[in-house]
PDB file of N, CA and C in Angstrom:
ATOM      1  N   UNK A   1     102.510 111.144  84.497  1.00  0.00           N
ATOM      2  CA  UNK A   1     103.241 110.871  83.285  1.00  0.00           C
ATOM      3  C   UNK A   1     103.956 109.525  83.467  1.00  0.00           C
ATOM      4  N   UNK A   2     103.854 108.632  82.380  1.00  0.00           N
ATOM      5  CA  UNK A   2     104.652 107.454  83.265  1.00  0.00           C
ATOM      6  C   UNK A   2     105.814 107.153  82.574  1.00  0.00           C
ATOM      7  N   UNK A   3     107.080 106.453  83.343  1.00  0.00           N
ATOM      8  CA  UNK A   3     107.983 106.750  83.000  1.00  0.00           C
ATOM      9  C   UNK A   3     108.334 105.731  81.531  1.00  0.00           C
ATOM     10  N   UNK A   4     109.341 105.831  80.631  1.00  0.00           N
ATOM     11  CA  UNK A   4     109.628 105.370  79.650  1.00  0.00           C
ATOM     12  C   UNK A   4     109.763 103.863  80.131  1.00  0.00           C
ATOM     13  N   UNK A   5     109.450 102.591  79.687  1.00  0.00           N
ATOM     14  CA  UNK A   5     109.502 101.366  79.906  1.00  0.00           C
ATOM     15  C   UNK A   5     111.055 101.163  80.012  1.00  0.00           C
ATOM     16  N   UNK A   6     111.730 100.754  80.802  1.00  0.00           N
ATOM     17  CA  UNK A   6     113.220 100.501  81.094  1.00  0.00           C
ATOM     18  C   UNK A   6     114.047 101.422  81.587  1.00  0.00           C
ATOM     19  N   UNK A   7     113.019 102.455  81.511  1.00  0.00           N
ATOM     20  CA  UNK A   7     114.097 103.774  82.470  1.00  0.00           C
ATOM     21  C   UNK A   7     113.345 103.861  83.702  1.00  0.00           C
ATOM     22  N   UNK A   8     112.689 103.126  84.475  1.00  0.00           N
ATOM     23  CA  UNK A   8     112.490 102.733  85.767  1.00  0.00           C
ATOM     24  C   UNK A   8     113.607 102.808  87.126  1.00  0.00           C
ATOM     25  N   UNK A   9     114.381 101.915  86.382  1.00  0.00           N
ATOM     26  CA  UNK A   9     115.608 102.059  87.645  1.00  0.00           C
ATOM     27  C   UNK A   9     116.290 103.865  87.619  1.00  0.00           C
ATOM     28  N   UNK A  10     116.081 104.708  86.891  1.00  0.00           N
ATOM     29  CA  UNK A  10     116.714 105.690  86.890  1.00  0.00           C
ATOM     30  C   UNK A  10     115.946 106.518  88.449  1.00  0.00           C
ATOM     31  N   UNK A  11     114.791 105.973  88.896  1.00  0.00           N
ATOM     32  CA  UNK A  11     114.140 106.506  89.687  1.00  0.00           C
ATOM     33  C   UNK A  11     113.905 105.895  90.938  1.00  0.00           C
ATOM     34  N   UNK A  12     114.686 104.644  91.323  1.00  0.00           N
ATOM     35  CA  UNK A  12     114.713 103.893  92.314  1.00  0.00           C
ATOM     36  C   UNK A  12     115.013 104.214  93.887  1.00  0.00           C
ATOM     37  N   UNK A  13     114.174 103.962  94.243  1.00  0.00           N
ATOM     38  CA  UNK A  13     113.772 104.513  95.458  1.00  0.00           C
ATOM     39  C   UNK A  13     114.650 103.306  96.847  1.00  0.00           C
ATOM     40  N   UNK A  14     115.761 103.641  97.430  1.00  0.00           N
ATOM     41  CA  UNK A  14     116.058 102.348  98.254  1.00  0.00           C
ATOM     42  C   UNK A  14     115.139 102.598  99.902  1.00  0.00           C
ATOM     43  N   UNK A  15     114.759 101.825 100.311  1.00  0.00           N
ATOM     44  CA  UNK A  15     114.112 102.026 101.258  1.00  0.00           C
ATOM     45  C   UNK A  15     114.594 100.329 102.633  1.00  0.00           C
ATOM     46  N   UNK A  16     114.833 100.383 104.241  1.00  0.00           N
ATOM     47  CA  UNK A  16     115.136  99.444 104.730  1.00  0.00           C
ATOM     48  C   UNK A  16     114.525  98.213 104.456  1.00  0.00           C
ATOM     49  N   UNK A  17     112.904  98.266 104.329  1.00  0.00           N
ATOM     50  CA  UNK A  17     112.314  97.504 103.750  1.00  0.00           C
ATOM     51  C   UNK A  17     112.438  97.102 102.364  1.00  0.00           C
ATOM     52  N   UNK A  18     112.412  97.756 101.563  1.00  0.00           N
ATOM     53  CA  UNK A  18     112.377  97.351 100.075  1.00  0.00           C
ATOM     54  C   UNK A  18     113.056  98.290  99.442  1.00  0.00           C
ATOM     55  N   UNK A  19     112.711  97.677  97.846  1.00  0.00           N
ATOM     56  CA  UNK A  19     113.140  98.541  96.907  1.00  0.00           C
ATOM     57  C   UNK A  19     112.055  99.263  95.895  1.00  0.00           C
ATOM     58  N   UNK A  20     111.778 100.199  95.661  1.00  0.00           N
ATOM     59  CA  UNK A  20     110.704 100.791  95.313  1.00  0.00           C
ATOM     60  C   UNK A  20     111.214 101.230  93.618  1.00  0.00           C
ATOM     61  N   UNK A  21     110.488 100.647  92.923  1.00  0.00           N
ATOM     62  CA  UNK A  21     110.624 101.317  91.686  1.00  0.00           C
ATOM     63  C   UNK A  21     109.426 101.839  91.067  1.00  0.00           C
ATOM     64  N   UNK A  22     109.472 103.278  90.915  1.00  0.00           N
ATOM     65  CA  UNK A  22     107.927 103.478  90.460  1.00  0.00           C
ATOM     66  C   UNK A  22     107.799 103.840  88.931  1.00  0.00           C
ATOM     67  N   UNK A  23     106.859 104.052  88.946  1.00  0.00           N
ATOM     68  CA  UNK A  23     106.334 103.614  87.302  1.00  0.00           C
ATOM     69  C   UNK A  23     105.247 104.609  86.462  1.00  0.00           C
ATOM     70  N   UNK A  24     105.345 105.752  87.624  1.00  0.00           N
ATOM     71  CA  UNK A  24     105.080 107.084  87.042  1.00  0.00           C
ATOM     72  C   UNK A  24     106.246 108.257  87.645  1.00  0.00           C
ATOM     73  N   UNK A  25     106.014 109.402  86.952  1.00  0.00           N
ATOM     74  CA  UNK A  25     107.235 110.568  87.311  1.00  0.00           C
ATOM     75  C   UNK A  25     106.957 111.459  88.163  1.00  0.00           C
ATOM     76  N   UNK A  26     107.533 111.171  89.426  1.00  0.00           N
ATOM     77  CA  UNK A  26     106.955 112.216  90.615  1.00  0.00           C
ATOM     78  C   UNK A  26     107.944 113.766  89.904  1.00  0.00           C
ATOM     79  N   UNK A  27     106.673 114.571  89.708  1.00  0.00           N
ATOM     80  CA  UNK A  27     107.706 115.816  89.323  1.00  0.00           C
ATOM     81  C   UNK A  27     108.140 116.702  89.856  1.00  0.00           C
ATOM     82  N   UNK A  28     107.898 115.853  91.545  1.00  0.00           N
ATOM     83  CA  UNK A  28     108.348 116.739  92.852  1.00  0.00           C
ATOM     84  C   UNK A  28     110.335 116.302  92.969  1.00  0.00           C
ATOM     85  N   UNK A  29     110.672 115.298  92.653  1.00  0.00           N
ATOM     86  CA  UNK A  29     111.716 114.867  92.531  1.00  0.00           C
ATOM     87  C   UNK A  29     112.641 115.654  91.474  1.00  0.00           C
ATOM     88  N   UNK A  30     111.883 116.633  90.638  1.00  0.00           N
ATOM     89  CA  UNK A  30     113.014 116.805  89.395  1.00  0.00           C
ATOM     90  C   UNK A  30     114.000 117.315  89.875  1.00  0.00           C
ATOM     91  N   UNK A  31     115.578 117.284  89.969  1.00  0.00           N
ATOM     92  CA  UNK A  31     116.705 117.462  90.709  1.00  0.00           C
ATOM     93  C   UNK A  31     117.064 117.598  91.556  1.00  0.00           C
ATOM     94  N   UNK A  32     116.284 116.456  92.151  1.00  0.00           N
ATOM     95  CA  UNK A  32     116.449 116.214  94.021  1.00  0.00           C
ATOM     96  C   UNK A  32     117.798 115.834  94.151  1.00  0.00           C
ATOM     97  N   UNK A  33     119.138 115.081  93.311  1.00  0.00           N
ATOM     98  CA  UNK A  33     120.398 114.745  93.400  1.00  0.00           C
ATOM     99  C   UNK A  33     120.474 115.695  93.524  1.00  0.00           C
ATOM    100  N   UNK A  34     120.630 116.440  92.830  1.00  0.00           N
ATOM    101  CA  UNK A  34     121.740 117.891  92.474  1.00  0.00           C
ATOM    102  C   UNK A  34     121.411 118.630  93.958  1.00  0.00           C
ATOM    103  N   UNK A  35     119.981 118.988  93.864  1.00  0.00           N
ATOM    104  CA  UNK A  35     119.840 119.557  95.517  1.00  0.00           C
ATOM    105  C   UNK A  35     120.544 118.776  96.422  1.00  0.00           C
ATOM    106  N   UNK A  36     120.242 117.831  96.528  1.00  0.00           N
ATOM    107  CA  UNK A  36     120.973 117.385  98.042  1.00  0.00           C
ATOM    108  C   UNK A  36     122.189 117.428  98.005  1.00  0.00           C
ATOM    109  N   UNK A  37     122.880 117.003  96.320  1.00  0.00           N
ATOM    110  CA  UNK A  37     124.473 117.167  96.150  1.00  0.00           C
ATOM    111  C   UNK A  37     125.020 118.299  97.133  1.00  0.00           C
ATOM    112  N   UNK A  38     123.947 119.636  96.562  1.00  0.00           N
ATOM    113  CA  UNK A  38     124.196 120.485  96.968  1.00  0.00           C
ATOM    114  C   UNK A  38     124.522 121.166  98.524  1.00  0.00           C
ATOM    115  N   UNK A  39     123.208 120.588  98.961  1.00  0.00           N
ATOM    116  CA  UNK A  39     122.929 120.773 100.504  1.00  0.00           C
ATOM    117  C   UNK A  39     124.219 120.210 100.829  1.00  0.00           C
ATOM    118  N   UNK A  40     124.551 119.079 100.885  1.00  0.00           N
ATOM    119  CA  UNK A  40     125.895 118.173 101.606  1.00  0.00           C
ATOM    120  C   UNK A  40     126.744 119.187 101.248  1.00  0.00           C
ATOM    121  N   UNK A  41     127.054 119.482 100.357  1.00  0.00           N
ATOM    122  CA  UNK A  41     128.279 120.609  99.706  1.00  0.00           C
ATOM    123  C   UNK A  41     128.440 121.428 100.751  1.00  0.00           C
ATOM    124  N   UNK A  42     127.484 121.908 100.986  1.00  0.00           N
ATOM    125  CA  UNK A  42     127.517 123.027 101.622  1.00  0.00           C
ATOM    126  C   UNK A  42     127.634 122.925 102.862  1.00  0.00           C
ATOM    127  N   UNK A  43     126.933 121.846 103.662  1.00  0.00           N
ATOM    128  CA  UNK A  43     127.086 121.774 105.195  1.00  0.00           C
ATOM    129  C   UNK A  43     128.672 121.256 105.188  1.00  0.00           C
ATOM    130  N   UNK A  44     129.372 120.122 104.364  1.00  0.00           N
ATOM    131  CA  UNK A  44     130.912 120.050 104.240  1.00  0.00           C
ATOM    132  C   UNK A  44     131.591 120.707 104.419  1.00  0.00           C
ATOM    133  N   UNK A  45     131.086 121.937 103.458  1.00  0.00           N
ATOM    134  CA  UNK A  45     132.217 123.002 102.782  1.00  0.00           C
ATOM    135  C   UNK A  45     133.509 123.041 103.493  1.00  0.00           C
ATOM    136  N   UNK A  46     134.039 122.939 104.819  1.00  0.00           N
ATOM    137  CA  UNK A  46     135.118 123.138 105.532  1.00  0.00           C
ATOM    138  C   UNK A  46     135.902 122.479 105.521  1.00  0.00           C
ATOM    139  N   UNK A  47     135.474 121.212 105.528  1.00  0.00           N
ATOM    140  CA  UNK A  47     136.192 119.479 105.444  1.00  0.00           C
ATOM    141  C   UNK A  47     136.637 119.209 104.049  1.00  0.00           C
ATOM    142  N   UNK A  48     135.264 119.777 102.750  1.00  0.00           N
ATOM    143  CA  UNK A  48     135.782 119.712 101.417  1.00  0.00           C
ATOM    144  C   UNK A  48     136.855 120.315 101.093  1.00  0.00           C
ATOM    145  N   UNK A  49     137.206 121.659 101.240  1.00  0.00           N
ATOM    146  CA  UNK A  49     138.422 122.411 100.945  1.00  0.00           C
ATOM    147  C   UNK A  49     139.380 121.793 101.920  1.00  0.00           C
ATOM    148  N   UNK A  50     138.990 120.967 102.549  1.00  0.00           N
ATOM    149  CA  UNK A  50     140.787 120.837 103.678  1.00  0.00           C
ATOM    150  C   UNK A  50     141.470 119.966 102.494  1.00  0.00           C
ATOM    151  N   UNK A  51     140.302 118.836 101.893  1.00  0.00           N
ATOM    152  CA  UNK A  51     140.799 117.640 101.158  1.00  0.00           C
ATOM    153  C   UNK A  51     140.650 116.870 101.908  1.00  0.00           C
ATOM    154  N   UNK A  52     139.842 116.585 102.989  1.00  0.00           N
ATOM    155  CA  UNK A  52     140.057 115.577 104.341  1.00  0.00           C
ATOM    156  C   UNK A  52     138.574 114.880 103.994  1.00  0.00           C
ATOM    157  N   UNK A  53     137.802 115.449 102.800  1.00  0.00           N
ATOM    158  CA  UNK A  53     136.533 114.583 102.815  1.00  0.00           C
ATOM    159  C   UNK A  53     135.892 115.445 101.720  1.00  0.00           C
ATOM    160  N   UNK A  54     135.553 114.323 101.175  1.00  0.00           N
ATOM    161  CA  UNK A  54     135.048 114.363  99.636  1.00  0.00           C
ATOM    162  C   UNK A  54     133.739 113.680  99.722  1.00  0.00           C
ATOM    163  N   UNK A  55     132.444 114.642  98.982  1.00  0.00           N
ATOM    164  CA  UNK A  55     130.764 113.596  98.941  1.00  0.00           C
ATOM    165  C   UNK A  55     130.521 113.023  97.610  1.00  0.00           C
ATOM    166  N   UNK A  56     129.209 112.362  97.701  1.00  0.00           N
ATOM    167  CA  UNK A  56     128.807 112.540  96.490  1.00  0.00           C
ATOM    168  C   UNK A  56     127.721 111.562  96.548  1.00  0.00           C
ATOM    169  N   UNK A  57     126.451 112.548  96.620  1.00  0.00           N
ATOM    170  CA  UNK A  57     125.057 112.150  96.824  1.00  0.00           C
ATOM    171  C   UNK A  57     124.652 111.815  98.596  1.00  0.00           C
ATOM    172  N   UNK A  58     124.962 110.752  98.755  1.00  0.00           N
ATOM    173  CA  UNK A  58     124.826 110.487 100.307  1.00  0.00           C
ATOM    174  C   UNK A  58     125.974 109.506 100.488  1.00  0.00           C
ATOM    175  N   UNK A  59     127.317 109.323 100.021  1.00  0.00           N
ATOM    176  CA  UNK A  59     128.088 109.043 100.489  1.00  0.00           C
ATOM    177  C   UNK A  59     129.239 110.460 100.869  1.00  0.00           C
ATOM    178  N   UNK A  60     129.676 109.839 102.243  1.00  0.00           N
ATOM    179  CA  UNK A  60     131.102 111.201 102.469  1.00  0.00           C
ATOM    180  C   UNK A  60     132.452 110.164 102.405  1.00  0.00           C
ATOM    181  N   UNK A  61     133.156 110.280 102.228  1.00  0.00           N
ATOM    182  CA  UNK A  61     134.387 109.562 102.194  1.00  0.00           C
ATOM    183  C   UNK A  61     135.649 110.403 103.165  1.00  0.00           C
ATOM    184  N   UNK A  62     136.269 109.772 103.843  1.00  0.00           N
ATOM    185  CA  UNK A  62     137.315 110.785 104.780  1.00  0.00           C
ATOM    186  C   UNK A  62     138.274 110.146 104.977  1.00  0.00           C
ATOM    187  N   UNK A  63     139.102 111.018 104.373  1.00  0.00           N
ATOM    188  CA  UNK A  63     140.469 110.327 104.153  1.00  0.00           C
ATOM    189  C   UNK A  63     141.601 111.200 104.770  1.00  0.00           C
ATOM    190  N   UNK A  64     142.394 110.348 106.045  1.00  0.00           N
ATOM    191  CA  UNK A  64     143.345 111.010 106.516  1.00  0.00           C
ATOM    192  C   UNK A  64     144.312 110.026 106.843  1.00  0.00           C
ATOM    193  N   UNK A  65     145.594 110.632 107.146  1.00  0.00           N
ATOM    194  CA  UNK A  65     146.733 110.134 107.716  1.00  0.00           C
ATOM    195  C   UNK A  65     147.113 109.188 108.372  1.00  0.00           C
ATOM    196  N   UNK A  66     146.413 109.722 109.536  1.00  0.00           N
ATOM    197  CA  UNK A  66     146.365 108.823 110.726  1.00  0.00           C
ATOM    198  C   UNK A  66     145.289 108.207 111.479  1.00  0.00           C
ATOM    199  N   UNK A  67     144.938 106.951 111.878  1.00  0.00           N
ATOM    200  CA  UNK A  67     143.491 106.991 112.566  1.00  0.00           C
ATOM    201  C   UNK A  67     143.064 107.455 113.595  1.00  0.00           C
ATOM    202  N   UNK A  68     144.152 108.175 114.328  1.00  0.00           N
ATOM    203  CA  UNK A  68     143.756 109.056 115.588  1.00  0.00           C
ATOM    204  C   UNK A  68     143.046 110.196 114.818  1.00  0.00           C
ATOM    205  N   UNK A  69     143.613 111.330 113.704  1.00  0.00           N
ATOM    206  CA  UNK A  69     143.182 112.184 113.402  1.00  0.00           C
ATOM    207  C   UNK A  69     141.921 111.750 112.368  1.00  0.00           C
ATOM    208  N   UNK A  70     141.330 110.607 112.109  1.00  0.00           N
ATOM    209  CA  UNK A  70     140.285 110.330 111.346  1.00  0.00           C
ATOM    210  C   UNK A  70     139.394 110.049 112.038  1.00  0.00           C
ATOM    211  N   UNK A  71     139.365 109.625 113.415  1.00  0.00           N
ATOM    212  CA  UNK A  71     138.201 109.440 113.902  1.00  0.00           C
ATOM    213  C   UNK A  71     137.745 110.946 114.740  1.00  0.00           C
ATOM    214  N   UNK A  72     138.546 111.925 114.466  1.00  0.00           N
ATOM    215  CA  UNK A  72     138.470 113.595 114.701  1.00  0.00           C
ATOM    216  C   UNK A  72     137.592 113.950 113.318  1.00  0.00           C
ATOM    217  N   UNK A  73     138.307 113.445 112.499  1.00  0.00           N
ATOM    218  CA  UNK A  73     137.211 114.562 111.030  1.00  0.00           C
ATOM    219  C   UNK A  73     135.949 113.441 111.003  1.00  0.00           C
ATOM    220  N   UNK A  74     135.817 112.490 110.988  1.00  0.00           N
ATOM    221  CA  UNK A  74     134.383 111.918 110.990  1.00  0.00           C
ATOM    222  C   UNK A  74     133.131 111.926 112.381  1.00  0.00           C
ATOM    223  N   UNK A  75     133.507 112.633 113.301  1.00  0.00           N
ATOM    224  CA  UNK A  75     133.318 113.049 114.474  1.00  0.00           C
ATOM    225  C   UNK A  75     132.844 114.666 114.168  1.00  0.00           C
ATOM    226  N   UNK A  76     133.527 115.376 113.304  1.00  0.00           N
ATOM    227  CA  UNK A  76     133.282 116.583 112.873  1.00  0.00           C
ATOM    228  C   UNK A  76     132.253 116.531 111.935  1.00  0.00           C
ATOM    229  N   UNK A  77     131.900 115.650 110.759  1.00  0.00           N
ATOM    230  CA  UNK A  77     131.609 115.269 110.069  1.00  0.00           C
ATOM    231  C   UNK A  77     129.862 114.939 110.405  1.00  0.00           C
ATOM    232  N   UNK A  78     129.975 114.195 111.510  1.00  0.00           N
ATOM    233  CA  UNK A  78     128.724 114.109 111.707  1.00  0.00           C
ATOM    234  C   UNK A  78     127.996 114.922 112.558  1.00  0.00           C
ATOM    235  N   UNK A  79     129.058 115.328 113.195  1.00  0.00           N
ATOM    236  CA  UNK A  79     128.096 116.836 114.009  1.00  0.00           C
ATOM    237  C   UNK A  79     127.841 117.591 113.388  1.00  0.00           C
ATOM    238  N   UNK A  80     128.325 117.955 111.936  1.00  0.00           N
ATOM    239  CA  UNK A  80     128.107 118.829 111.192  1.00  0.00           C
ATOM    240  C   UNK A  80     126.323 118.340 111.105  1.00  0.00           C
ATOM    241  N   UNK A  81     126.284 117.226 110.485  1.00  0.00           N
ATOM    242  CA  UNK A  81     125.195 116.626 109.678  1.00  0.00           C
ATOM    243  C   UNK A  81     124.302 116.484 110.833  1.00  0.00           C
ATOM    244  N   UNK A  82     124.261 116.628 112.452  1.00  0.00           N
ATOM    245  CA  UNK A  82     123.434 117.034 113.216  1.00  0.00           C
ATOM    246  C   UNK A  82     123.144 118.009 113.347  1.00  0.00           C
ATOM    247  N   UNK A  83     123.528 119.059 113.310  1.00  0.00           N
ATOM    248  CA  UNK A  83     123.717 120.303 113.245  1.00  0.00           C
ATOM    249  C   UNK A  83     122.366 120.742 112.519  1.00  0.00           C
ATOM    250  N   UNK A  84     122.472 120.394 111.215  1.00  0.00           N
ATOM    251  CA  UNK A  84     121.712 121.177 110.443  1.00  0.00           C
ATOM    252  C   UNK A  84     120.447 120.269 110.524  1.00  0.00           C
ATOM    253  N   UNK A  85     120.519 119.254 110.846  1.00  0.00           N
ATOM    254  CA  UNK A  85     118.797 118.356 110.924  1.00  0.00           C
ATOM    255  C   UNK A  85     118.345 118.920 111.883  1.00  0.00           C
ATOM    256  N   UNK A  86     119.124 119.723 113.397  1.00  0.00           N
ATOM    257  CA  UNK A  86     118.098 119.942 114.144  1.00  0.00           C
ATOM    258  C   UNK A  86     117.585 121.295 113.757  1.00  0.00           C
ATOM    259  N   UNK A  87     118.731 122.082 113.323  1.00  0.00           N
ATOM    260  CA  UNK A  87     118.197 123.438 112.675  1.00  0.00           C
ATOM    261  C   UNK A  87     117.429 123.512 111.704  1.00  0.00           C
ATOM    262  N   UNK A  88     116.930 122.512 110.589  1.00  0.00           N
ATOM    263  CA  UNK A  88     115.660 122.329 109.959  1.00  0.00           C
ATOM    264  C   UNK A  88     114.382 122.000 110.405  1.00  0.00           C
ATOM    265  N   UNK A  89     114.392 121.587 111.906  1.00  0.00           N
ATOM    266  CA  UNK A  89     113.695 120.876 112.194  1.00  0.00           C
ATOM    267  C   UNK A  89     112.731 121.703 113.104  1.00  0.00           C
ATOM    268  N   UNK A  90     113.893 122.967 113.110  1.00  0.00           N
ATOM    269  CA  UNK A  90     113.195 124.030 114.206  1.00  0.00           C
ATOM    270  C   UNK A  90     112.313 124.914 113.434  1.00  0.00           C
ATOM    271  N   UNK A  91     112.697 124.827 111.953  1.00  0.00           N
ATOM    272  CA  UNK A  91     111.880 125.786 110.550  1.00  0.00           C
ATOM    273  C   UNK A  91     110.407 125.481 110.455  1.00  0.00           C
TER     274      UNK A  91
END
């Protein structure tokens, strides 16, 4: 199906190499945000309710007090996010 002429960027693909804009509708993608919103949500969940770190899409943001105790929740933060890549990885 290809996508509407100018709604291209709605589907932009960032990649290290390039930028990928495609020009038909992968309909494997239909609410891949929301999923992953989701996924992150959920591997967070502990950090989200403290208020110590807020997502949204593939950014996390962590916001604390002090920088002794911030380089503790982003330390948590990413072990979390190891955590579950290796446990997918074992599926």
């Amino acid at each position: 199906m290809q996508i509407k002429e100018g709604d291209e960027w709605k589907m932009v693909l960032m990649t290290p190499e390039r930028v990928f804009e495609p020009i038909v509708m992968f309909f494997g993608l239909i609410n891949s945000l929301e999923i992953f919103q989701t996924i992150i949500n959920e591997i967070l969940q502990n950090l989200i309710n403290t208020g110590k770190v807020a997502s949204f899409i593939d950014n996390v943001i962590v916001g604390t007090e002090g920088e002794e105790r911030h380089d503790e929740v982003v330390e948590e933060v990413v072990r979390k996010l190891v955590e579950f890549i290796c446990k997918t990885k074992k599926m």
